[in-house]
ModelCIF file with pLDDT and N, C-alpha, C, O atoms, coordinates in Angstrom:
data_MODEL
#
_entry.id   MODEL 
#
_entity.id                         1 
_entity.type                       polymer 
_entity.pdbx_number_of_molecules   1 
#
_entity_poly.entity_id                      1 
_entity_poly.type                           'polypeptide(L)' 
_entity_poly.nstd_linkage                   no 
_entity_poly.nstd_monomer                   no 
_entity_poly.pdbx_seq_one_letter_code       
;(UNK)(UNK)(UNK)(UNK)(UNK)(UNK)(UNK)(UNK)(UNK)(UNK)(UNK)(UNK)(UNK)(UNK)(UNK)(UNK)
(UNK)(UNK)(UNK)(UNK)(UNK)(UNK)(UNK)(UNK)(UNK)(UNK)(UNK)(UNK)(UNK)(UNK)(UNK)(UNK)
(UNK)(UNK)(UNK)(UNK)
;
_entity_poly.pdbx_seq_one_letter_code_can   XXXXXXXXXXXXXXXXXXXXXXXXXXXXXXXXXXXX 
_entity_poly.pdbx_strand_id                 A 
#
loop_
_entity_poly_seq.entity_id 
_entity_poly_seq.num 
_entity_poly_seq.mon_id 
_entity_poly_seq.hetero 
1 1  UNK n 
1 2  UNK n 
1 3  UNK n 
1 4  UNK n 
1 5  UNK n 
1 6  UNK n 
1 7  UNK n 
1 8  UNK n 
1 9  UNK n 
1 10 UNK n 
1 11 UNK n 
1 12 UNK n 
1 13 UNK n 
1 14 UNK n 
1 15 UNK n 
1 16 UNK n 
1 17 UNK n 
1 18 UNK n 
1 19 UNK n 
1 20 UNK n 
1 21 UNK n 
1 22 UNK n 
1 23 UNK n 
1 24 UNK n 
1 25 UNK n 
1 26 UNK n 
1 27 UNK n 
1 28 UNK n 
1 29 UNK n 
1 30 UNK n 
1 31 UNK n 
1 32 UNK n 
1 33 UNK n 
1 34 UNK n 
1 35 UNK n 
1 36 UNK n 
#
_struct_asym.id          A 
_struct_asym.entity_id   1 
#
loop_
_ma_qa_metric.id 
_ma_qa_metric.mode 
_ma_qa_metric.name 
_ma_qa_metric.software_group_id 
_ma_qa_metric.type 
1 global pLDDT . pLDDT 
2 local  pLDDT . pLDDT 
#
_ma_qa_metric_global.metric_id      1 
_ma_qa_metric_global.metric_value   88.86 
_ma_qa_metric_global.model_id       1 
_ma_qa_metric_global.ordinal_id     1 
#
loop_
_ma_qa_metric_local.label_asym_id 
_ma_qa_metric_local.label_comp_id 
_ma_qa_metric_local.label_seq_id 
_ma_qa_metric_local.metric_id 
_ma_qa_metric_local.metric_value 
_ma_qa_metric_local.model_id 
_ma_qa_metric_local.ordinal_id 
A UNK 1  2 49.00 1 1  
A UNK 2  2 67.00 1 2  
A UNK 3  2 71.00 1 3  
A UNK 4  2 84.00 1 4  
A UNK 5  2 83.00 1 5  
A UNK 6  2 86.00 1 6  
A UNK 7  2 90.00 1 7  
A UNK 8  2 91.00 1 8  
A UNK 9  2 91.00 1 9  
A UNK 10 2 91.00 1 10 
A UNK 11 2 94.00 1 11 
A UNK 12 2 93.00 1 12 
A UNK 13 2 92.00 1 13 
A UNK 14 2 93.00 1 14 
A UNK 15 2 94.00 1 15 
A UNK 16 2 94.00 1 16 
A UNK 17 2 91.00 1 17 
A UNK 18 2 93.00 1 18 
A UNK 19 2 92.00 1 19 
A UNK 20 2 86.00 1 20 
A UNK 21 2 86.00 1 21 
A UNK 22 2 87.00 1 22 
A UNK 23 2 83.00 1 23 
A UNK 24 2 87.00 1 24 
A UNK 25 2 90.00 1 25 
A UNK 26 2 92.00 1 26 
A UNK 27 2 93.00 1 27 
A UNK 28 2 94.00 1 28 
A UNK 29 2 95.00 1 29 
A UNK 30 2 95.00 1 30 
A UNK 31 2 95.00 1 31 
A UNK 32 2 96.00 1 32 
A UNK 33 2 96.00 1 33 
A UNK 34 2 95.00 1 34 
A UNK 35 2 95.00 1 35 
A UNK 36 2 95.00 1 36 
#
loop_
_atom_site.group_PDB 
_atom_site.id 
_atom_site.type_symbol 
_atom_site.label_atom_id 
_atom_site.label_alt_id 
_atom_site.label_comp_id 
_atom_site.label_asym_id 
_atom_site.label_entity_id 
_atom_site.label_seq_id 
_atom_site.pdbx_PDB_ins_code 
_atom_site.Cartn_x 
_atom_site.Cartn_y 
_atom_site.Cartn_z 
_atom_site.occupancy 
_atom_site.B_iso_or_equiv 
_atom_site.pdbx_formal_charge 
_atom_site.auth_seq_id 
_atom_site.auth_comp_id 
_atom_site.auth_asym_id 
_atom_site.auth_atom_id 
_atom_site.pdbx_PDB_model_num 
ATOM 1   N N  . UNK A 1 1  ? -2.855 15.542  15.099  1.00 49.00 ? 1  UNK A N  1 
ATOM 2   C CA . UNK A 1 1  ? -1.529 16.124  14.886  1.00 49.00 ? 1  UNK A CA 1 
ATOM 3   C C  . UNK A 1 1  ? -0.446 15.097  14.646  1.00 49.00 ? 1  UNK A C  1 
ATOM 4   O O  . UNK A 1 1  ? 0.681  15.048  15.137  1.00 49.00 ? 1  UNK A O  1 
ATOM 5   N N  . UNK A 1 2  ? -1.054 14.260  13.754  1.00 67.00 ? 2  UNK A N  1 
ATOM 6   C CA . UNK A 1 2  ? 0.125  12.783  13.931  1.00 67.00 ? 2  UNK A CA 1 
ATOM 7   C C  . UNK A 1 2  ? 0.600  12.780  12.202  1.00 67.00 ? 2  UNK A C  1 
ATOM 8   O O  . UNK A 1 2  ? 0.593  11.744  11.538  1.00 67.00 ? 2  UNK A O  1 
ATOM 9   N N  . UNK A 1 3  ? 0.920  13.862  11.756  1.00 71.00 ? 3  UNK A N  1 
ATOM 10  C CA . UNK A 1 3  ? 0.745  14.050  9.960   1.00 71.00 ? 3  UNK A CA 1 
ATOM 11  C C  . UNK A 1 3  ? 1.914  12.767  9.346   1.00 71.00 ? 3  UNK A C  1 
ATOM 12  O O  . UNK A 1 3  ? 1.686  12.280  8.239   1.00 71.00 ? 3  UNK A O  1 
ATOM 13  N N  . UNK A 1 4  ? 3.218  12.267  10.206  1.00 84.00 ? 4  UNK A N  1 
ATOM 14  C CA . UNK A 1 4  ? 3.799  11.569  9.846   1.00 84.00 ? 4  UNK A CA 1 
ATOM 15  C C  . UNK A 1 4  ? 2.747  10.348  9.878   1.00 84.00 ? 4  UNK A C  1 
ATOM 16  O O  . UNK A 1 4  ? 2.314  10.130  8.746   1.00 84.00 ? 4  UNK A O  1 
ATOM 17  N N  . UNK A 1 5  ? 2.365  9.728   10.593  1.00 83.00 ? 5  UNK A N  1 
ATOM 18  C CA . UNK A 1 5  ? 1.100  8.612   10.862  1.00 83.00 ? 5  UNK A CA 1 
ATOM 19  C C  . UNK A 1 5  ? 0.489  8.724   9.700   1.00 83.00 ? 5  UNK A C  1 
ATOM 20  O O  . UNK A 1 5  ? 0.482  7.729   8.975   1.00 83.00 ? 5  UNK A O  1 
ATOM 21  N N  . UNK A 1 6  ? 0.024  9.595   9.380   1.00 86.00 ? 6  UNK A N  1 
ATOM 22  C CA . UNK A 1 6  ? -1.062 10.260  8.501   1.00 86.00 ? 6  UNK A CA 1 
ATOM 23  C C  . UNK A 1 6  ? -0.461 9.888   7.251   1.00 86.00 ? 6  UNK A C  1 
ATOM 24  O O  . UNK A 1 6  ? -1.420 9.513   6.576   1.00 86.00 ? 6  UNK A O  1 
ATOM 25  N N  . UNK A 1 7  ? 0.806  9.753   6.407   1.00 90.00 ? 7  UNK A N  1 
ATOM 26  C CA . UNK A 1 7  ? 1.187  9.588   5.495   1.00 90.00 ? 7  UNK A CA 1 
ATOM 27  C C  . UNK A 1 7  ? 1.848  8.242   5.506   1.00 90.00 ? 7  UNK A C  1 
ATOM 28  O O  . UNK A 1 7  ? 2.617  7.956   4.588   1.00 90.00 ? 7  UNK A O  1 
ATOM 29  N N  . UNK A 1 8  ? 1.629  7.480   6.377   1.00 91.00 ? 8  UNK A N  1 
ATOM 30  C CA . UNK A 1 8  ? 2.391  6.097   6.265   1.00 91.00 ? 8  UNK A CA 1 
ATOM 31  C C  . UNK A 1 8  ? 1.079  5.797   6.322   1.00 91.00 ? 8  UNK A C  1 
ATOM 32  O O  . UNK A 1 8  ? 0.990  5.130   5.292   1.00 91.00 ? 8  UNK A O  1 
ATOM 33  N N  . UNK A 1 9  ? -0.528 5.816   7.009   1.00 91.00 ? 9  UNK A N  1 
ATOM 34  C CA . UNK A 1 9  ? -1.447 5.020   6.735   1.00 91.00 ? 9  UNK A CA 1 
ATOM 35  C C  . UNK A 1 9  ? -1.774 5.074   4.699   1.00 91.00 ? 9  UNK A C  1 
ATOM 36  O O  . UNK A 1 9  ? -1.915 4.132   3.919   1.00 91.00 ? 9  UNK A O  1 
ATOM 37  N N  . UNK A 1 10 ? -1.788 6.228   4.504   1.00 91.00 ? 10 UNK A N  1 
ATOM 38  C CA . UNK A 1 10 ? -1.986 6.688   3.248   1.00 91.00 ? 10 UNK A CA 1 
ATOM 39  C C  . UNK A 1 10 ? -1.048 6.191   2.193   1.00 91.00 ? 10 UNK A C  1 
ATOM 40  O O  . UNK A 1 10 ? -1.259 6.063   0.987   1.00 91.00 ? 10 UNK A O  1 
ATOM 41  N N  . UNK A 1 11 ? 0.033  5.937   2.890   1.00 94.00 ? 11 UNK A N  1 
ATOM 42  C CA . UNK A 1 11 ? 0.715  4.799   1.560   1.00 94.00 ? 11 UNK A CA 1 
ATOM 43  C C  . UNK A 1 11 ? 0.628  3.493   1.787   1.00 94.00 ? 11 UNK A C  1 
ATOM 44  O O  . UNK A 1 11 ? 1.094  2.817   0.870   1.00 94.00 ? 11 UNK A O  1 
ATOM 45  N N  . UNK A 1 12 ? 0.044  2.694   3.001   1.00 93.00 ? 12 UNK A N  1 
ATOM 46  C CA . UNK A 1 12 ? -0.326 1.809   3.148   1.00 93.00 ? 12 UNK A CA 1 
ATOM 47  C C  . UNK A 1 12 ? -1.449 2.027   2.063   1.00 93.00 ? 12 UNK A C  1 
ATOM 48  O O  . UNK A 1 12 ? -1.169 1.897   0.871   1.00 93.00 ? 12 UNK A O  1 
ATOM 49  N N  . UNK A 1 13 ? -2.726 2.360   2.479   1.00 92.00 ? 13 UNK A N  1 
ATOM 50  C CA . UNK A 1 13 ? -3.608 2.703   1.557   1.00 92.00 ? 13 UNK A CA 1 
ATOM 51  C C  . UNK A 1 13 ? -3.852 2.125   -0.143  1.00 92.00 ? 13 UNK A C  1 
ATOM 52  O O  . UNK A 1 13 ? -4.598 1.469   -0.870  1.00 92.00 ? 13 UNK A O  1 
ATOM 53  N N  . UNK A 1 14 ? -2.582 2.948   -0.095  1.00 93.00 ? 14 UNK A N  1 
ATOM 54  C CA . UNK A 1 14 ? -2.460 3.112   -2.037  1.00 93.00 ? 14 UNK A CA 1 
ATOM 55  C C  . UNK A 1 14 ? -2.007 1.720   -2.210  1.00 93.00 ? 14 UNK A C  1 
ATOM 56  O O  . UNK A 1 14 ? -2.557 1.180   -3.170  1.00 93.00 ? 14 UNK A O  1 
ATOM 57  N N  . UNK A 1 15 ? -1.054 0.870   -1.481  1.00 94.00 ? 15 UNK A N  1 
ATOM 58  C CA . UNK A 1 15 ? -0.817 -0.352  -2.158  1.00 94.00 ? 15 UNK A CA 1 
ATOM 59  C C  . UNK A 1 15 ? -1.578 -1.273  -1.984  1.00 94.00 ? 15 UNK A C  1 
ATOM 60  O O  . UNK A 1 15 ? -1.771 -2.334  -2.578  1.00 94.00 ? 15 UNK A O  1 
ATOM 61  N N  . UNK A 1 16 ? -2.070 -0.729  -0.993  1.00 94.00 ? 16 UNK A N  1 
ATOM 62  C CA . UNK A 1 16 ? -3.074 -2.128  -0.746  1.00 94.00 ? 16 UNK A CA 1 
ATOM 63  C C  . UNK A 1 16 ? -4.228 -2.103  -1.899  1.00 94.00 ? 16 UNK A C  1 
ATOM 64  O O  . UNK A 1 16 ? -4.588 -3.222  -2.265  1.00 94.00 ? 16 UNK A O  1 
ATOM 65  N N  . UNK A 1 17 ? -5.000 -0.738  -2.663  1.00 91.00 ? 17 UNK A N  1 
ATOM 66  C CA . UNK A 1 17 ? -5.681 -0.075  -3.706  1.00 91.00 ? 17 UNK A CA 1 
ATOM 67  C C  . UNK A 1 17 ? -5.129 -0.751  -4.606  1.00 91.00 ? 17 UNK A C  1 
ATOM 68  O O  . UNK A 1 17 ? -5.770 -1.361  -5.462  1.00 91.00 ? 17 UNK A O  1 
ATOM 69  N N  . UNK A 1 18 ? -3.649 -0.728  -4.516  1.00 93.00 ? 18 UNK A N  1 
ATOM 70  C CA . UNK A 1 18 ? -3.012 -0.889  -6.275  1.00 93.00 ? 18 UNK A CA 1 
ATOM 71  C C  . UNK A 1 18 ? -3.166 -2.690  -6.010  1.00 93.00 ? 18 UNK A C  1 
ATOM 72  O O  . UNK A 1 18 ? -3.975 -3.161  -6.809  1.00 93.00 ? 18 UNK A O  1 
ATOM 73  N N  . UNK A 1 19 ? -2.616 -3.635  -5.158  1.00 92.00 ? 19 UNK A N  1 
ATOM 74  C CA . UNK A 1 19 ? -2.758 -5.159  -5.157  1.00 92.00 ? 19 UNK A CA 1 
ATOM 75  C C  . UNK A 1 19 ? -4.137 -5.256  -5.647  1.00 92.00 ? 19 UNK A C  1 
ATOM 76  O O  . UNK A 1 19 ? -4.298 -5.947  -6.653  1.00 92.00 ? 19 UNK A O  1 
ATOM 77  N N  . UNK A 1 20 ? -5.383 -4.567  -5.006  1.00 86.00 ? 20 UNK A N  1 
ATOM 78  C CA . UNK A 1 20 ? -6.782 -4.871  -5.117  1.00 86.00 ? 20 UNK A CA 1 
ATOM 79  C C  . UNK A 1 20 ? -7.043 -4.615  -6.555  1.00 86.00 ? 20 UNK A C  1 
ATOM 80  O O  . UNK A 1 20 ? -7.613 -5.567  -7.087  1.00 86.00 ? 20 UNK A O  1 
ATOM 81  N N  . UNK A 1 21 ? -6.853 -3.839  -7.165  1.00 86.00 ? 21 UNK A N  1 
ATOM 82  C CA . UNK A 1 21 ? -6.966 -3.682  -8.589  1.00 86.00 ? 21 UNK A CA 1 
ATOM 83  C C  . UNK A 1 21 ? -6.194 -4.354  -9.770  1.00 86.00 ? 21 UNK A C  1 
ATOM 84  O O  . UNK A 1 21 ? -6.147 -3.728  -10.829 1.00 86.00 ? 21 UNK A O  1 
ATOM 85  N N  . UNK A 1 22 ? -5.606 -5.530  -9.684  1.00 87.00 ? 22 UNK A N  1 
ATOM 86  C CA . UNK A 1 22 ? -4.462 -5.983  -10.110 1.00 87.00 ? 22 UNK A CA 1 
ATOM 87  C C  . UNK A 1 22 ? -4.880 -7.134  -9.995  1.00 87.00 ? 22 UNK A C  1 
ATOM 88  O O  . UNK A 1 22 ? -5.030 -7.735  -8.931  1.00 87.00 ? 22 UNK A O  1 
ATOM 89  N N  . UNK A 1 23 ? -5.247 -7.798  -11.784 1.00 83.00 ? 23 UNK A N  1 
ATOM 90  C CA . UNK A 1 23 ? -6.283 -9.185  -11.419 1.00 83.00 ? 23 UNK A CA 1 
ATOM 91  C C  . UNK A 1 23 ? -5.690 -10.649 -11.220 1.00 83.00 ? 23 UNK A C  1 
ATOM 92  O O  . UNK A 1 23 ? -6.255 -11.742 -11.256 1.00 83.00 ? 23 UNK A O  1 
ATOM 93  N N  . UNK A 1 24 ? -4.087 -10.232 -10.951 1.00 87.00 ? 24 UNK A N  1 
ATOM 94  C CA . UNK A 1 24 ? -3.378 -10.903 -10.860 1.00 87.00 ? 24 UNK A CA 1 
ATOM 95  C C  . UNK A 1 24 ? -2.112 -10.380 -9.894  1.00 87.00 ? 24 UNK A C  1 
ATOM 96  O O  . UNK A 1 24 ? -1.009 -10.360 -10.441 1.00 87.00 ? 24 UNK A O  1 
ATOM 97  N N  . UNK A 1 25 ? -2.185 -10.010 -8.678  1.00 90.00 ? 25 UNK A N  1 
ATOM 98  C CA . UNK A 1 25 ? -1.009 -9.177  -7.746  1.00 90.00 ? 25 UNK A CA 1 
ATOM 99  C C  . UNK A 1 25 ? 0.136  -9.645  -8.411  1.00 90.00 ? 25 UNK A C  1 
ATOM 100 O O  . UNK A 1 25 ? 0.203  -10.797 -8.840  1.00 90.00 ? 25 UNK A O  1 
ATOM 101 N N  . UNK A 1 26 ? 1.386  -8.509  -8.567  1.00 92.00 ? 26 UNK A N  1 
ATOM 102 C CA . UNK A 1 26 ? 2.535  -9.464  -9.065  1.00 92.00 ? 26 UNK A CA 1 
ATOM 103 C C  . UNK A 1 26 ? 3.215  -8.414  -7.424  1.00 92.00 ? 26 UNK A C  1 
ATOM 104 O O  . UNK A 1 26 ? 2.878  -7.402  -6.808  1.00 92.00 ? 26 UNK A O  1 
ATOM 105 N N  . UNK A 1 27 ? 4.612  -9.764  -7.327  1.00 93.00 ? 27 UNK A N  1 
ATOM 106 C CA . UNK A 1 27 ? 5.418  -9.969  -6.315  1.00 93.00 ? 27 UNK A CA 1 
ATOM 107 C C  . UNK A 1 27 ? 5.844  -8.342  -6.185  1.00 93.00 ? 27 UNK A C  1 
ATOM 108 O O  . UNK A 1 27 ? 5.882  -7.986  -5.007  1.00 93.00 ? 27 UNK A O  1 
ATOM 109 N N  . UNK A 1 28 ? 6.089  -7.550  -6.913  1.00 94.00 ? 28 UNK A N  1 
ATOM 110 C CA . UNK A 1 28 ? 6.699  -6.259  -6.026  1.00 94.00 ? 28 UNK A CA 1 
ATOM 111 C C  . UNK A 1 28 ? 5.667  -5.751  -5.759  1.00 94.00 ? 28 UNK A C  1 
ATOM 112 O O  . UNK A 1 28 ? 5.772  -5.239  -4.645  1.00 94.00 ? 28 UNK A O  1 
ATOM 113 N N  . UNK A 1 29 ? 4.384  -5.556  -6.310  1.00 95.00 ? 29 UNK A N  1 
ATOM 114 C CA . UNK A 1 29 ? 3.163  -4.764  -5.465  1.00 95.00 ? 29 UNK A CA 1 
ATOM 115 C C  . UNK A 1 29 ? 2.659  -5.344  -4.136  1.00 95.00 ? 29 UNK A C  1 
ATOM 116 O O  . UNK A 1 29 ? 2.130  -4.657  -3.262  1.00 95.00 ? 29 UNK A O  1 
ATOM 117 N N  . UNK A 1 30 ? 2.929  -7.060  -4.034  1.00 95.00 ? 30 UNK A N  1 
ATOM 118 C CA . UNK A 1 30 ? 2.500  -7.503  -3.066  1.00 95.00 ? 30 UNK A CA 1 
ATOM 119 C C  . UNK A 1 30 ? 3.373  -6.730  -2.023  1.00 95.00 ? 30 UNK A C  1 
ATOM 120 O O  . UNK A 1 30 ? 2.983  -6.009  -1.105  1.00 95.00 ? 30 UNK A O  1 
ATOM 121 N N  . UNK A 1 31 ? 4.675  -7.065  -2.395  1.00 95.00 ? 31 UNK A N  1 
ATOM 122 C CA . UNK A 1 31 ? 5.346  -7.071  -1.216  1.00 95.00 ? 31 UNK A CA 1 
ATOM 123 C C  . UNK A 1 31 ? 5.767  -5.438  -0.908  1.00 95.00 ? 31 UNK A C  1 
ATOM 124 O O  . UNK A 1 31 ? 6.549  -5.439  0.043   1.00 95.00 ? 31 UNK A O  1 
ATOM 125 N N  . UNK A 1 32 ? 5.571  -4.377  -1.279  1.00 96.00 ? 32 UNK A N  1 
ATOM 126 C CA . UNK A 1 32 ? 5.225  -3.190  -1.301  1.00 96.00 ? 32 UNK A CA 1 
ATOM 127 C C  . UNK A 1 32 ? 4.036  -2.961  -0.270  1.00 96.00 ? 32 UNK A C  1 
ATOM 128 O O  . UNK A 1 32 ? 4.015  -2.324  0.783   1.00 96.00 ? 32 UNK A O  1 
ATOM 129 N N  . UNK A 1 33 ? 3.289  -3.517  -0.767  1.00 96.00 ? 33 UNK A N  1 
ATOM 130 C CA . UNK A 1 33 ? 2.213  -2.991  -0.041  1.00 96.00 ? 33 UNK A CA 1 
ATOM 131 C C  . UNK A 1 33 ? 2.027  -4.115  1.086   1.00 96.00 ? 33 UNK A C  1 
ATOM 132 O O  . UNK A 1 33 ? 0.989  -3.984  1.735   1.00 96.00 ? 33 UNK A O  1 
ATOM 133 N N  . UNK A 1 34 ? 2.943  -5.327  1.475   1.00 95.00 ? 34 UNK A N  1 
ATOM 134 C CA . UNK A 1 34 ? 3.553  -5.857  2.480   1.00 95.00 ? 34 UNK A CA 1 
ATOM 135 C C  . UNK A 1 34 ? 3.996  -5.426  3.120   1.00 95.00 ? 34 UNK A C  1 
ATOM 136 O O  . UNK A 1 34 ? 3.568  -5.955  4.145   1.00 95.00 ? 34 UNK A O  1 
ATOM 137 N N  . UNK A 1 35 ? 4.773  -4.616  3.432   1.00 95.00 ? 35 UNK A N  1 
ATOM 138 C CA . UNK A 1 35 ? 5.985  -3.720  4.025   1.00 95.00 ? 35 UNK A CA 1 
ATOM 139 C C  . UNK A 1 35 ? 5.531  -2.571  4.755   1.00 95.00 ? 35 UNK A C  1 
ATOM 140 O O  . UNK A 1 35 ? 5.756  -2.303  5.936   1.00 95.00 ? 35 UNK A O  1 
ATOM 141 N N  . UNK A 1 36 ? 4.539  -1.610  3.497   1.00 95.00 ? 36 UNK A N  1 
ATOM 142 C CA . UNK A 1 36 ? 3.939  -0.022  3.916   1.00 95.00 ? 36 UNK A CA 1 
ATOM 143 C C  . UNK A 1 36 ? 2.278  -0.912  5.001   1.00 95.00 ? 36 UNK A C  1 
ATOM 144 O O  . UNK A 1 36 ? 1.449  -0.193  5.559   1.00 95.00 ? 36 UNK A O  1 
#
């Protein structure tokens, strides 16, 4: 029952997905998915 939790792991998630796919991280995805 933690659905806020639940959507901050899940955008953690996605940036960390989007840096990993990115054969070269650039500075706002890093630090995006730094932050979340």
């Amino acid at each position: 029952g933690q659905p806020q939790a639940a959507a901050i792991l899940a955008r953690a998630q996605a940036d960390f997905l989007k840096v990993d796919s990115e054969p070269v991280p650039g500075l706002q995805s890093t630090m995006s998915c730094l932050q979340s």
